[in-house]
PDB file of N, CA and C in Angstrom:
ATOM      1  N   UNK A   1      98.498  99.540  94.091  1.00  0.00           N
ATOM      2  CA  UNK A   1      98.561  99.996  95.464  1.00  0.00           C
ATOM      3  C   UNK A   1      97.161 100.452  95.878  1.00  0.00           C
ATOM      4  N   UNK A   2      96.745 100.021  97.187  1.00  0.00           N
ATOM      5  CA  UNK A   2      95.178 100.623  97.480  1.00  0.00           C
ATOM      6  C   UNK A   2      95.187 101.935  97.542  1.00  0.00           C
ATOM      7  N   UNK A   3      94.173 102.616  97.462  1.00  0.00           N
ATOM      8  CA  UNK A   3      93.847 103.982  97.965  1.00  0.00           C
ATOM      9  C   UNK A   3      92.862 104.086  98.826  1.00  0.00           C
ATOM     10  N   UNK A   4      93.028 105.224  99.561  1.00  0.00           N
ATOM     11  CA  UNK A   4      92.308 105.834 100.911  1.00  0.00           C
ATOM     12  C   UNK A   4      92.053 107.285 100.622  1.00  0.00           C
ATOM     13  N   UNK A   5      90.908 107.384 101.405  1.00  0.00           N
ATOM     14  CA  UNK A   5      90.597 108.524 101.798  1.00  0.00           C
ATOM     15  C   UNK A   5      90.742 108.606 103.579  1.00  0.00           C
ATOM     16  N   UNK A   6      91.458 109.946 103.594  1.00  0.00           N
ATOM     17  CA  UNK A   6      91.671 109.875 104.612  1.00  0.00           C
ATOM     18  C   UNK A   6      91.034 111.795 105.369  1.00  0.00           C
ATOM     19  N   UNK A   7      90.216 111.532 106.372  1.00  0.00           N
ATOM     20  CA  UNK A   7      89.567 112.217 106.950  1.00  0.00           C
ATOM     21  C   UNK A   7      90.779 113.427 108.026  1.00  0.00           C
ATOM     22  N   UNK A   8      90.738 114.367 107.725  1.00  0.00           N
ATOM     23  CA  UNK A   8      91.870 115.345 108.835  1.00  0.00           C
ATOM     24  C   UNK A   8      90.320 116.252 109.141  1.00  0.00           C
ATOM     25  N   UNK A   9      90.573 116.936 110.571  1.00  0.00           N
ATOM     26  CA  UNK A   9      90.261 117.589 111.384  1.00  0.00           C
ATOM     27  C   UNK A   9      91.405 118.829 112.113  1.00  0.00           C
ATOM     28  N   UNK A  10      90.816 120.182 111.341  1.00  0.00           N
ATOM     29  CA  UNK A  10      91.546 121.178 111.581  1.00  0.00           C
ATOM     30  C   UNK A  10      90.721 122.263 112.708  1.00  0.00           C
ATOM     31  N   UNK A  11      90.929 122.274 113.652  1.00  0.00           N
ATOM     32  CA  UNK A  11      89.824 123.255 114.380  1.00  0.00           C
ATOM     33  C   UNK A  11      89.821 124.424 114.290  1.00  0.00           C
ATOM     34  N   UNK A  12      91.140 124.945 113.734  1.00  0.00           N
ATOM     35  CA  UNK A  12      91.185 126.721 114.046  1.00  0.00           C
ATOM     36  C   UNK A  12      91.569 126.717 111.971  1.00  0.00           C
ATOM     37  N   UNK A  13      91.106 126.110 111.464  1.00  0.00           N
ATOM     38  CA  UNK A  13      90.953 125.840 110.207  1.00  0.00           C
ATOM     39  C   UNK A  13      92.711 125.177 109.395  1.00  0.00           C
ATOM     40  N   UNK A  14      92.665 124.782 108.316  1.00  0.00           N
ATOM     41  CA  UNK A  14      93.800 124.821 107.670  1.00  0.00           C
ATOM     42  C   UNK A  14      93.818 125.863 106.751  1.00  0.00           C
ATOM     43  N   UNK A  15      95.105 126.647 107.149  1.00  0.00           N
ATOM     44  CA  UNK A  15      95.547 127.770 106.568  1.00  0.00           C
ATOM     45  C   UNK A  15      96.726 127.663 105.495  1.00  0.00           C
ATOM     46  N   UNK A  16      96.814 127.313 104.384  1.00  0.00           N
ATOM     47  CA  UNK A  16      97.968 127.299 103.420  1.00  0.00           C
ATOM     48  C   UNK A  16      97.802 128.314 102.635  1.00  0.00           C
ATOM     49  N   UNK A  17      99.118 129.250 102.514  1.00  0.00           N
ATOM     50  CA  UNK A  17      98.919 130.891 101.821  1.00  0.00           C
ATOM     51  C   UNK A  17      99.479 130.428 100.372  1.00  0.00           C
ATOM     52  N   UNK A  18      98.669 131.161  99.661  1.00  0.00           N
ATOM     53  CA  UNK A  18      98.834 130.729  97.733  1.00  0.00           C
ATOM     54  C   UNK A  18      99.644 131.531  97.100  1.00  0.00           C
ATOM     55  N   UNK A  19     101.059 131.295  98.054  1.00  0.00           N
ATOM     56  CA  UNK A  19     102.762 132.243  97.758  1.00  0.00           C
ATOM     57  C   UNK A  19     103.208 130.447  97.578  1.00  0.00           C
ATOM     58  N   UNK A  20     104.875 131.514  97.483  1.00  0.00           N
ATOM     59  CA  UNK A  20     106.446 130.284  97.902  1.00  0.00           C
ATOM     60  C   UNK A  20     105.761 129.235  99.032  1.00  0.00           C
ATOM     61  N   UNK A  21     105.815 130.124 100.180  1.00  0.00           N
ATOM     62  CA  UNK A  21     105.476 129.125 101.057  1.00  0.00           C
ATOM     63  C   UNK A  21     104.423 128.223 101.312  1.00  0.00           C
ATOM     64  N   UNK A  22     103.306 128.372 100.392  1.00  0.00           N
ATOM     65  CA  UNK A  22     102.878 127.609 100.483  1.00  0.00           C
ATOM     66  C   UNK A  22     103.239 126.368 100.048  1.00  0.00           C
ATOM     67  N   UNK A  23     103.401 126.792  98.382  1.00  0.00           N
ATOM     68  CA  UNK A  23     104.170 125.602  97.500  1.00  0.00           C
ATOM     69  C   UNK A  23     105.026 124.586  98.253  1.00  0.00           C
ATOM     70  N   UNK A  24     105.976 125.082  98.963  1.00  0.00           N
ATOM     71  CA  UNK A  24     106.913 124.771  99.611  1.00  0.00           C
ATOM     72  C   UNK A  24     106.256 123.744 100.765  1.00  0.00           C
ATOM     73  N   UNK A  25     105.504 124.646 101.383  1.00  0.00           N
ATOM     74  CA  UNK A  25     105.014 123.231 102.736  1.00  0.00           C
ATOM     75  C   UNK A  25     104.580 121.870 101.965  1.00  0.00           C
ATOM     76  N   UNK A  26     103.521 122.556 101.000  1.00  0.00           N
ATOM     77  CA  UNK A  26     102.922 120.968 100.458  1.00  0.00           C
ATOM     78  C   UNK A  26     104.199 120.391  99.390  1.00  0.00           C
ATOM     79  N   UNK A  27     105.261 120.551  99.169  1.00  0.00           N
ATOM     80  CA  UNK A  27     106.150 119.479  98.351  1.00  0.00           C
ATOM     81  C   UNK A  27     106.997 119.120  99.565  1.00  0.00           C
ATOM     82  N   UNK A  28     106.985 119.845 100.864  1.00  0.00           N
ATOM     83  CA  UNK A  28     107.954 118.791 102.062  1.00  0.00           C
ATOM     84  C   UNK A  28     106.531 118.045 102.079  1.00  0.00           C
ATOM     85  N   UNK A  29     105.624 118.150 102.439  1.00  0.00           N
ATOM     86  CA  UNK A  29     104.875 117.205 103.093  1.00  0.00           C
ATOM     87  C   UNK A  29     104.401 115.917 101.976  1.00  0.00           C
ATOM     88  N   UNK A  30     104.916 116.019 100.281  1.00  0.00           N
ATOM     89  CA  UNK A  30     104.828 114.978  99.902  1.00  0.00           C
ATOM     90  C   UNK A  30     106.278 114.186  99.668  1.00  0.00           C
ATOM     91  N   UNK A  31     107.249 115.039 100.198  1.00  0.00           N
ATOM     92  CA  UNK A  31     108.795 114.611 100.307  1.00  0.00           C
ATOM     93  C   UNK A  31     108.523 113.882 101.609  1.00  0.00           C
ATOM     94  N   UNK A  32     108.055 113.798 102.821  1.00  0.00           N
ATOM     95  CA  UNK A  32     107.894 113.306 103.825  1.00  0.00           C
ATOM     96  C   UNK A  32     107.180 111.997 103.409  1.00  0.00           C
ATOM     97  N   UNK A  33     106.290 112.013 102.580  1.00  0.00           N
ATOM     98  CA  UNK A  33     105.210 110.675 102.397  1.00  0.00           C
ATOM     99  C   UNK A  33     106.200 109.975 101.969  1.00  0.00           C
ATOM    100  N   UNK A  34     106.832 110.140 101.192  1.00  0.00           N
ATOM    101  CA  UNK A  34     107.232 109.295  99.943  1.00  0.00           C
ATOM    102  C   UNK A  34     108.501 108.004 100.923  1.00  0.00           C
ATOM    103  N   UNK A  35     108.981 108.710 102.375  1.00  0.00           N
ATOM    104  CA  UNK A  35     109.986 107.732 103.028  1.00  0.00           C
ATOM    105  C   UNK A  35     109.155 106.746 103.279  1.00  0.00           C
ATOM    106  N   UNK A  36     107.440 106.907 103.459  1.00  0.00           N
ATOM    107  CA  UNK A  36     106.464 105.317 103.367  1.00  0.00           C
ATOM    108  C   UNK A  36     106.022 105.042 102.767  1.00  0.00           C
ATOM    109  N   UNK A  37     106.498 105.556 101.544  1.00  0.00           N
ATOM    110  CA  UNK A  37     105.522 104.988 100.195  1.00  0.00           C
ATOM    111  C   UNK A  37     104.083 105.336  99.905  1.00  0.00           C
ATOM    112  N   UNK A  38     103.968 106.881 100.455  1.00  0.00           N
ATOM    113  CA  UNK A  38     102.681 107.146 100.540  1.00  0.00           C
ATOM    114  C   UNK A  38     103.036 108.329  99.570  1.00  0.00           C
ATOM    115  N   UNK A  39     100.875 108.262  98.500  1.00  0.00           N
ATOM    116  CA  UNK A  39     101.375 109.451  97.348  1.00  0.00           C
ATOM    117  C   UNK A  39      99.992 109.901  97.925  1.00  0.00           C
ATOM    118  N   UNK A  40     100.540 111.259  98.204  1.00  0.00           N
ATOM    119  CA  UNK A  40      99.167 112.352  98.149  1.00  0.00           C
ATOM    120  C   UNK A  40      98.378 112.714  96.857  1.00  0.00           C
ATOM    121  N   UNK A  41      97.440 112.073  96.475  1.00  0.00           N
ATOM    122  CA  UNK A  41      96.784 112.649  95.035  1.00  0.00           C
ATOM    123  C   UNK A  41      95.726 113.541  95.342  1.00  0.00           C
ATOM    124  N   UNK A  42      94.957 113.752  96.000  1.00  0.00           N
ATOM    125  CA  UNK A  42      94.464 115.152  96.003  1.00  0.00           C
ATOM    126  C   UNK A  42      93.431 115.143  97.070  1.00  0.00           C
ATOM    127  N   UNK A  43      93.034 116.496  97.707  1.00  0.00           N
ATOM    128  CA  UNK A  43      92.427 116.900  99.114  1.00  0.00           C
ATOM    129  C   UNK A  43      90.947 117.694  98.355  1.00  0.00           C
ATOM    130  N   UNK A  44      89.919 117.803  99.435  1.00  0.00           N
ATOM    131  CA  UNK A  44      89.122 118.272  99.182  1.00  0.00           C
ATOM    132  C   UNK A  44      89.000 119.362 100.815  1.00  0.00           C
ATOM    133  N   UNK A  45      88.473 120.516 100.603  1.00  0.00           N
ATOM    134  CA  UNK A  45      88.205 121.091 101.770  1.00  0.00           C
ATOM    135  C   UNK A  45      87.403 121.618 101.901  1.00  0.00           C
ATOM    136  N   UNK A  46      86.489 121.231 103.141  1.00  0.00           N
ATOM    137  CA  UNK A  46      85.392 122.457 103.433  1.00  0.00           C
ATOM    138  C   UNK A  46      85.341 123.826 103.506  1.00  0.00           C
ATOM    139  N   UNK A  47      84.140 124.184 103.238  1.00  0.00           N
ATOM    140  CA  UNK A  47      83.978 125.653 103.022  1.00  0.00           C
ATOM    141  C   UNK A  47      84.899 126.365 104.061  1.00  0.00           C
ATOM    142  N   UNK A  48      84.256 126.463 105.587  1.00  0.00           N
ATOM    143  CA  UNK A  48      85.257 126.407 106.859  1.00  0.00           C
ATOM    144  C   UNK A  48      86.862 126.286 107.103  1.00  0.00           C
ATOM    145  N   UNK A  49      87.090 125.385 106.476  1.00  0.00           N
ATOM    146  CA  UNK A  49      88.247 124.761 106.045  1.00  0.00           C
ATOM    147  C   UNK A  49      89.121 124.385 107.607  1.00  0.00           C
ATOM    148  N   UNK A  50      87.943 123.657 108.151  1.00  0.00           N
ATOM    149  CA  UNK A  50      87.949 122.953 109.467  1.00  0.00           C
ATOM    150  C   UNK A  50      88.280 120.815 109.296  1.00  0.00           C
ATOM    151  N   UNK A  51      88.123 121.059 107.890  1.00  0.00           N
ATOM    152  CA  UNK A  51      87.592 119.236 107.213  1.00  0.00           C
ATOM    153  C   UNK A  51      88.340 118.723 106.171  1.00  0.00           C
ATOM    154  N   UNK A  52      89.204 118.741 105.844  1.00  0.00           N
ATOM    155  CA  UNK A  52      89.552 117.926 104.879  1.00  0.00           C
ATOM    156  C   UNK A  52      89.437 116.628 104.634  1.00  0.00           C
ATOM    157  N   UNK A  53      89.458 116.266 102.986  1.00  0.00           N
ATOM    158  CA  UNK A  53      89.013 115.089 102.911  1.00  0.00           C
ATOM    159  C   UNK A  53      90.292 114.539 101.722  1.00  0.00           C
ATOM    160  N   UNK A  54      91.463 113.507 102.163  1.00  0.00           N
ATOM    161  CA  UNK A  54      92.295 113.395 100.796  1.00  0.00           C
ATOM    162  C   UNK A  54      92.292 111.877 100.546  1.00  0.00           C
ATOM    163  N   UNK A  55      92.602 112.315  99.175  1.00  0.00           N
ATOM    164  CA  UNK A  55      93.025 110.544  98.486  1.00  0.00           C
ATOM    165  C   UNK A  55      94.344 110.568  98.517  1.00  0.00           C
ATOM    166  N   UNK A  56      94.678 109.042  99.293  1.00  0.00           N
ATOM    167  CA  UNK A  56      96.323 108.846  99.212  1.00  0.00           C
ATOM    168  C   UNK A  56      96.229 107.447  98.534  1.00  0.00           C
ATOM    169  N   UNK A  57      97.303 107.151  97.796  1.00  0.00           N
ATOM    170  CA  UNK A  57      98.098 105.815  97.671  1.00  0.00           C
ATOM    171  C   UNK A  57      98.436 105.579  98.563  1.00  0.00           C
ATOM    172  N   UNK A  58      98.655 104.643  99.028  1.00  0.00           N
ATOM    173  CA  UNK A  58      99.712 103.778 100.047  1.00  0.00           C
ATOM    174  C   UNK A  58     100.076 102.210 100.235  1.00  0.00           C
ATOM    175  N   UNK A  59     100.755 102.082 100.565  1.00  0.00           N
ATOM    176  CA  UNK A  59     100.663 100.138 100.590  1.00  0.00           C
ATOM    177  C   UNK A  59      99.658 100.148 102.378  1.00  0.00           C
ATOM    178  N   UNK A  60      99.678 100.918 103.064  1.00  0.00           N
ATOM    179  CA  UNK A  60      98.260 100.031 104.348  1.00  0.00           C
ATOM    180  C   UNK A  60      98.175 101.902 104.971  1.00  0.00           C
ATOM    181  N   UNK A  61      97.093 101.420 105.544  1.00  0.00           N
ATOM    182  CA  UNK A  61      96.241 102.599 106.211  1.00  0.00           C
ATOM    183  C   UNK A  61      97.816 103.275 107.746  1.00  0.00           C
ATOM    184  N   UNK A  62      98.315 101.912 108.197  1.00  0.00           N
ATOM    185  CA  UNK A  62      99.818 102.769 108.936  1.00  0.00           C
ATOM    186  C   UNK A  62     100.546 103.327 108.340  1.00  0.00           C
ATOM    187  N   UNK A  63     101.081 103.000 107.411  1.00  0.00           N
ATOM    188  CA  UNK A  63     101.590 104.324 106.563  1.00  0.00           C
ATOM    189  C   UNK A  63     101.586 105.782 105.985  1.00  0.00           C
ATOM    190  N   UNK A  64     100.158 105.290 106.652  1.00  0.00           N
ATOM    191  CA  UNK A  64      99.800 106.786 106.274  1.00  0.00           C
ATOM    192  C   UNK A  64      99.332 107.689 107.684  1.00  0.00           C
ATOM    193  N   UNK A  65      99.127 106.627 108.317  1.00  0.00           N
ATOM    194  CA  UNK A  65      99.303 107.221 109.701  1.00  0.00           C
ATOM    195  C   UNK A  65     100.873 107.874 110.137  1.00  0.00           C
ATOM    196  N   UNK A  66     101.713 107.124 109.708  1.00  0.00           N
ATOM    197  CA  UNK A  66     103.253 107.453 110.632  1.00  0.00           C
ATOM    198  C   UNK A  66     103.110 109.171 109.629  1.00  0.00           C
ATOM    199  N   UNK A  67     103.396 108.617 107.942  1.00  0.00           N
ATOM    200  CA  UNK A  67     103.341 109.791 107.345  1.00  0.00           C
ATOM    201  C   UNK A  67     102.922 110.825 107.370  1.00  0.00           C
ATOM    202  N   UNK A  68     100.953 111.265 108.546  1.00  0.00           N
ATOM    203  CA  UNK A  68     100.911 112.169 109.090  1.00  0.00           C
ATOM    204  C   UNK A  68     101.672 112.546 110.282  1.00  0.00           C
ATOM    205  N   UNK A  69     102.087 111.855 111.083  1.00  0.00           N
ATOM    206  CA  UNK A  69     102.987 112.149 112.216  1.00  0.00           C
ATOM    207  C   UNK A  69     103.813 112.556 112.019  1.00  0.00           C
ATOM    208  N   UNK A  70     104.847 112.453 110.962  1.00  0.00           N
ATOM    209  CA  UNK A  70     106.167 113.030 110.556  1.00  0.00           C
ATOM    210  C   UNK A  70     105.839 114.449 110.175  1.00  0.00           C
ATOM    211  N   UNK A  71     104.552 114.462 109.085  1.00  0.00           N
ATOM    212  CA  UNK A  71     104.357 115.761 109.042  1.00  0.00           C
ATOM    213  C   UNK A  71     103.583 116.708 109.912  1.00  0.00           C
ATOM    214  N   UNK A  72     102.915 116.161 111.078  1.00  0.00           N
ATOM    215  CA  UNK A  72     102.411 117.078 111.825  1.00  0.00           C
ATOM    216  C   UNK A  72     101.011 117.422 111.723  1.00  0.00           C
ATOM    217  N   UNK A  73     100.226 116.144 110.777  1.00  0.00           N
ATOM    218  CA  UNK A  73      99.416 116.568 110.396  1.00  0.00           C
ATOM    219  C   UNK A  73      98.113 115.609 111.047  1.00  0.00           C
ATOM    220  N   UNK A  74      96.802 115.951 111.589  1.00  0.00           N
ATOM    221  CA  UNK A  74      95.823 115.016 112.090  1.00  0.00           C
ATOM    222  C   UNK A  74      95.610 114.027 111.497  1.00  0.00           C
ATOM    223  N   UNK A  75      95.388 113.213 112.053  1.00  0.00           N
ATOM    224  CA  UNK A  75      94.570 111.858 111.106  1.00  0.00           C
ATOM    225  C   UNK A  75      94.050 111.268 111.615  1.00  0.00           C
ATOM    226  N   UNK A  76      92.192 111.671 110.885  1.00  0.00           N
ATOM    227  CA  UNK A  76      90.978 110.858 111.721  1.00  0.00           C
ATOM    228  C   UNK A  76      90.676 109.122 110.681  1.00  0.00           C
ATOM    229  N   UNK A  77      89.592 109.085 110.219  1.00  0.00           N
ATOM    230  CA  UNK A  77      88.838 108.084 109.619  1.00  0.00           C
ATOM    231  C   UNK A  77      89.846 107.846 108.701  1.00  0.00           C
ATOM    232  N   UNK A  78      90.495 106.415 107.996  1.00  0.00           N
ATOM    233  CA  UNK A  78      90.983 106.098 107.019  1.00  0.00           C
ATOM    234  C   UNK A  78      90.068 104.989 106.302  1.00  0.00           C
ATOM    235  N   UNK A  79      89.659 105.422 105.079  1.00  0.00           N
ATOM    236  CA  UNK A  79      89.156 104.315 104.773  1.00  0.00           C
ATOM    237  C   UNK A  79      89.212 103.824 103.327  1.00  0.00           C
ATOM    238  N   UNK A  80      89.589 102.689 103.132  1.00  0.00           N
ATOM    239  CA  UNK A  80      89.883 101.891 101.645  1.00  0.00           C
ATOM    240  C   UNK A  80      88.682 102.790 100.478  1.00  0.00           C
ATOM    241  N   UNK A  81      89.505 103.067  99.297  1.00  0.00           N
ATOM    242  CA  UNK A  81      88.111 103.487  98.248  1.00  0.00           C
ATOM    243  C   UNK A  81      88.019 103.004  96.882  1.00  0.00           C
ATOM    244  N   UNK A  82      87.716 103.384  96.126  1.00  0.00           N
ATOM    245  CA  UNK A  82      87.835 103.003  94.616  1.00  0.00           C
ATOM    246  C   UNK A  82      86.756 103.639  93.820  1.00  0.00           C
ATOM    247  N   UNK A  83      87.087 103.719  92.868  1.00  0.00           N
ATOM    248  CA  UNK A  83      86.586 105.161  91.788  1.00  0.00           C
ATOM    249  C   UNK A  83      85.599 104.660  91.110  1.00  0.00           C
ATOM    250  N   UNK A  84      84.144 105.032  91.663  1.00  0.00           N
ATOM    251  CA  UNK A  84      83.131 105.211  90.778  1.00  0.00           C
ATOM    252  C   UNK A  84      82.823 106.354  89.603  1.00  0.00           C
ATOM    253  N   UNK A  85      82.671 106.127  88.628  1.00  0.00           N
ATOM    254  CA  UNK A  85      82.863 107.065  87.773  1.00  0.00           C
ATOM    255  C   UNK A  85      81.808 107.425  87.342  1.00  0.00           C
ATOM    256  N   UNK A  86      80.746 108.280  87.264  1.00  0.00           N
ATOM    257  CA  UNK A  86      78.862 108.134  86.542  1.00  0.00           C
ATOM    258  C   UNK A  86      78.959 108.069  85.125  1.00  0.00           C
ATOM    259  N   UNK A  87      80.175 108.473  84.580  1.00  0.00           N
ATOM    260  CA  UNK A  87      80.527 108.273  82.936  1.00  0.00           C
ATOM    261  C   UNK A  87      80.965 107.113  82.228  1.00  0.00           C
ATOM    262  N   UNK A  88      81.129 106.222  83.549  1.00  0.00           N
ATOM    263  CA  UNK A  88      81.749 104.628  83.036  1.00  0.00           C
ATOM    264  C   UNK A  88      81.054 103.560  82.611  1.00  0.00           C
ATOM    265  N   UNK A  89      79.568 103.720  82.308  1.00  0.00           N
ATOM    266  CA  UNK A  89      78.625 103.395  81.477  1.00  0.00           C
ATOM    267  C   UNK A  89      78.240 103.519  80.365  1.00  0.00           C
ATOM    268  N   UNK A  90      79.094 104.804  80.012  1.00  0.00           N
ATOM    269  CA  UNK A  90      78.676 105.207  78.270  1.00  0.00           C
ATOM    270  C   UNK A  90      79.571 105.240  77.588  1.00  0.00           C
TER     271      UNK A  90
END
């Protein structure tokens, strides 16, 4: 399945609290992916935490579009990637 990185834009920042509820939002929001076949493998966030940056599985870049819509969540730049590794030489 390809992977993406996919670019979100939070303006008043993304706020997820490191309780229940947090846990909780992010396993609906990968219970939500999964009705398109989309796997959240992991986010990166700016300092700000105005930027996120995540790697998804998916079978096409709409899927992962609807899958933010269901969850409510922005979605800027999607773009195809693949894993350079600097250790995959030695």
């Amino acid at each position: 399945m390809p992977r993406y990185m996919v670019e979100r834009t939070f303006p008043t920042g993304l706020h997820i609290p490191c309780n229940d509820d947090g846990a909780s939002a992010c396993l609906n929001v990968v219970g939500q992916n999964a009705t398109d076949a989309v796997n959240w493998v992991q986010s990166f966030v700016s300092a700000d935490k105005q930027k996120t940056f995540c790697i998804y599985d998916a079978p096409t870049p709409d899927a992962i579009r609807t899958a933010g819509e269901r969850n409510g969540l922005p979605v800027g730049p999607i773009t195809e990637v693949r894993v350079l590794d600097p250790f995959f030489y030695y």
